[in-house]
N, C-alpha and C. Protein backbone atom coordinates (compact mmCIF):
# COMPACT_ATOMS: atom_id res chain seq x y z
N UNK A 1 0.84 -1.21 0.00
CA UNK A 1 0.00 0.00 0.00
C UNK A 1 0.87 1.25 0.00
N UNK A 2 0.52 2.26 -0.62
CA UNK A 2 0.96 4.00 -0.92
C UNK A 2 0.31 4.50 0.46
N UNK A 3 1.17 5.52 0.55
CA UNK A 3 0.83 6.10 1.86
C UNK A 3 -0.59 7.09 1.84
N UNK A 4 -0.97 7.19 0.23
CA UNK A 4 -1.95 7.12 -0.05
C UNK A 4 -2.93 6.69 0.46
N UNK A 5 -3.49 5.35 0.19
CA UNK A 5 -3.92 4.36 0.63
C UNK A 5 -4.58 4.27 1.99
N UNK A 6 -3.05 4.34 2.50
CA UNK A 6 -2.95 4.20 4.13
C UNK A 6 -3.93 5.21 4.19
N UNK A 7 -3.54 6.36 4.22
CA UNK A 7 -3.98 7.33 4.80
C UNK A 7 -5.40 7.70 4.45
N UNK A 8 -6.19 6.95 3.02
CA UNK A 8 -7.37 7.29 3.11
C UNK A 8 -8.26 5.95 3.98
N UNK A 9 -7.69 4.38 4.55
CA UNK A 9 -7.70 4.03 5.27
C UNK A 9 -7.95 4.08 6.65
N UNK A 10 -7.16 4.87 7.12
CA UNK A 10 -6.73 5.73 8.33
C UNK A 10 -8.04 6.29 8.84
N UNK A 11 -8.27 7.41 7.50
CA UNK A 11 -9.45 8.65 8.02
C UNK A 11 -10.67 7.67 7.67
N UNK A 12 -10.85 6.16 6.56
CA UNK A 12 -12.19 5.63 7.52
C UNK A 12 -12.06 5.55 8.01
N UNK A 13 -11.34 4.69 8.95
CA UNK A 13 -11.17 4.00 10.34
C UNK A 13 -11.55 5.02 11.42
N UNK A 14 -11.41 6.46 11.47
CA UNK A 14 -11.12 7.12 12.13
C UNK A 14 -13.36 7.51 12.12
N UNK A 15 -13.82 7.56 10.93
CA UNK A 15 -14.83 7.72 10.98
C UNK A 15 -15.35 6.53 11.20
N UNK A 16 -15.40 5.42 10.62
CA UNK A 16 -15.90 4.23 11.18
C UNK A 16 -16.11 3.72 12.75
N UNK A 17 -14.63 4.19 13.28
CA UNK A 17 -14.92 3.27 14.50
C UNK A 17 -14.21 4.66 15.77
N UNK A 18 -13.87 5.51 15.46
CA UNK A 18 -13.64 6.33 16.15
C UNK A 18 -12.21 6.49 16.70
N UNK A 19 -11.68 7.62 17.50
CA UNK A 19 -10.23 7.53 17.33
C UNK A 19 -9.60 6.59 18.42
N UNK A 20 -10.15 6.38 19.64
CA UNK A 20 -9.90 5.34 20.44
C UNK A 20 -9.84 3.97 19.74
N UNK A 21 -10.74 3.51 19.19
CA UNK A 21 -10.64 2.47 18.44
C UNK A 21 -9.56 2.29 17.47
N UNK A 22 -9.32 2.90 16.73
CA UNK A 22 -8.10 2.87 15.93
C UNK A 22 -6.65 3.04 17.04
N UNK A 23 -6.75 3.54 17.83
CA UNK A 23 -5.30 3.93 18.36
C UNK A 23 -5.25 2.69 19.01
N UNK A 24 -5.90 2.18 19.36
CA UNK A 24 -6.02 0.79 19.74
C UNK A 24 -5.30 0.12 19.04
N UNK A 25 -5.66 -0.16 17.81
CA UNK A 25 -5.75 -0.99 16.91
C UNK A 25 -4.35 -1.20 16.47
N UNK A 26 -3.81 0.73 15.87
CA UNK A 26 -2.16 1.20 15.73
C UNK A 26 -1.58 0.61 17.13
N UNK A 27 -1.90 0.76 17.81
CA UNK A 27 -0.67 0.28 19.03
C UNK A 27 0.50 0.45 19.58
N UNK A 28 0.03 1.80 18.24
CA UNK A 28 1.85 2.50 18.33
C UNK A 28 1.90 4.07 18.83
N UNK A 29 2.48 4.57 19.95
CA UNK A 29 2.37 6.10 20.37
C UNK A 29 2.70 6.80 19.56
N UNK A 30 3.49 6.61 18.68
CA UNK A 30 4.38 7.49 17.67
C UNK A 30 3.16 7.71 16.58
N UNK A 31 2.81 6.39 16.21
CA UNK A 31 1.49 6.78 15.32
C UNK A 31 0.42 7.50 15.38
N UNK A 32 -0.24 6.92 17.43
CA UNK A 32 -1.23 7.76 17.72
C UNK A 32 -1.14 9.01 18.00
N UNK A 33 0.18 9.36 18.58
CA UNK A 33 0.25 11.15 18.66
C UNK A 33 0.05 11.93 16.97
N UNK A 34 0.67 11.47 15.64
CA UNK A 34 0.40 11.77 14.67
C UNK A 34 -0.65 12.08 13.66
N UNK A 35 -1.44 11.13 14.29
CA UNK A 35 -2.83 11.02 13.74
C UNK A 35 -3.46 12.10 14.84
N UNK A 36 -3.01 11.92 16.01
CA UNK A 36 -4.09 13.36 16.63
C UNK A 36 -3.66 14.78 16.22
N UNK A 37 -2.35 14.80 16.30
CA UNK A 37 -2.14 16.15 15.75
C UNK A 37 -2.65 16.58 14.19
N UNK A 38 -2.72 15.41 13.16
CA UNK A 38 -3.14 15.43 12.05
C UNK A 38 -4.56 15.94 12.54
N UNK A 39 -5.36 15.26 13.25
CA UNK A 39 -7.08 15.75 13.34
C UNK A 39 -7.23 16.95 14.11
N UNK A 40 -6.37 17.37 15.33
CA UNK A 40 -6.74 18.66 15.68
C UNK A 40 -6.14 19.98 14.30
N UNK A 41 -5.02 19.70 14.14
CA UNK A 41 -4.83 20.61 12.47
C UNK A 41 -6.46 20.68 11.47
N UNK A 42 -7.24 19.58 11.56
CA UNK A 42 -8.10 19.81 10.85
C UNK A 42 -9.46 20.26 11.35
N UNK A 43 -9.31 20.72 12.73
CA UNK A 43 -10.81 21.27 13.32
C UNK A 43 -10.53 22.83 13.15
């Protein structure tokens, strides 16, 4: 997968199941701090 991909992946997941659920899922801090800073940049 393109990080593409991933990343339109990502933002279902993020609508699908919510961001707890996914950070779960990542398991990784490095990831989950990224993805939050990615979603507060977008409010």
């Amino acid at each position: 997968m393109n990080k593409n991909q991933i990343f339109s992946a990502i933002k279902r997941g993020f609508e699908i199941s919510g961001i707890n659920a996914l950070s779960m899922a990542a398991g990784s801090p490095s990831v989950n701090k990224a993805l939050q800073e990615m979603i507060d940049e977008q409010r």
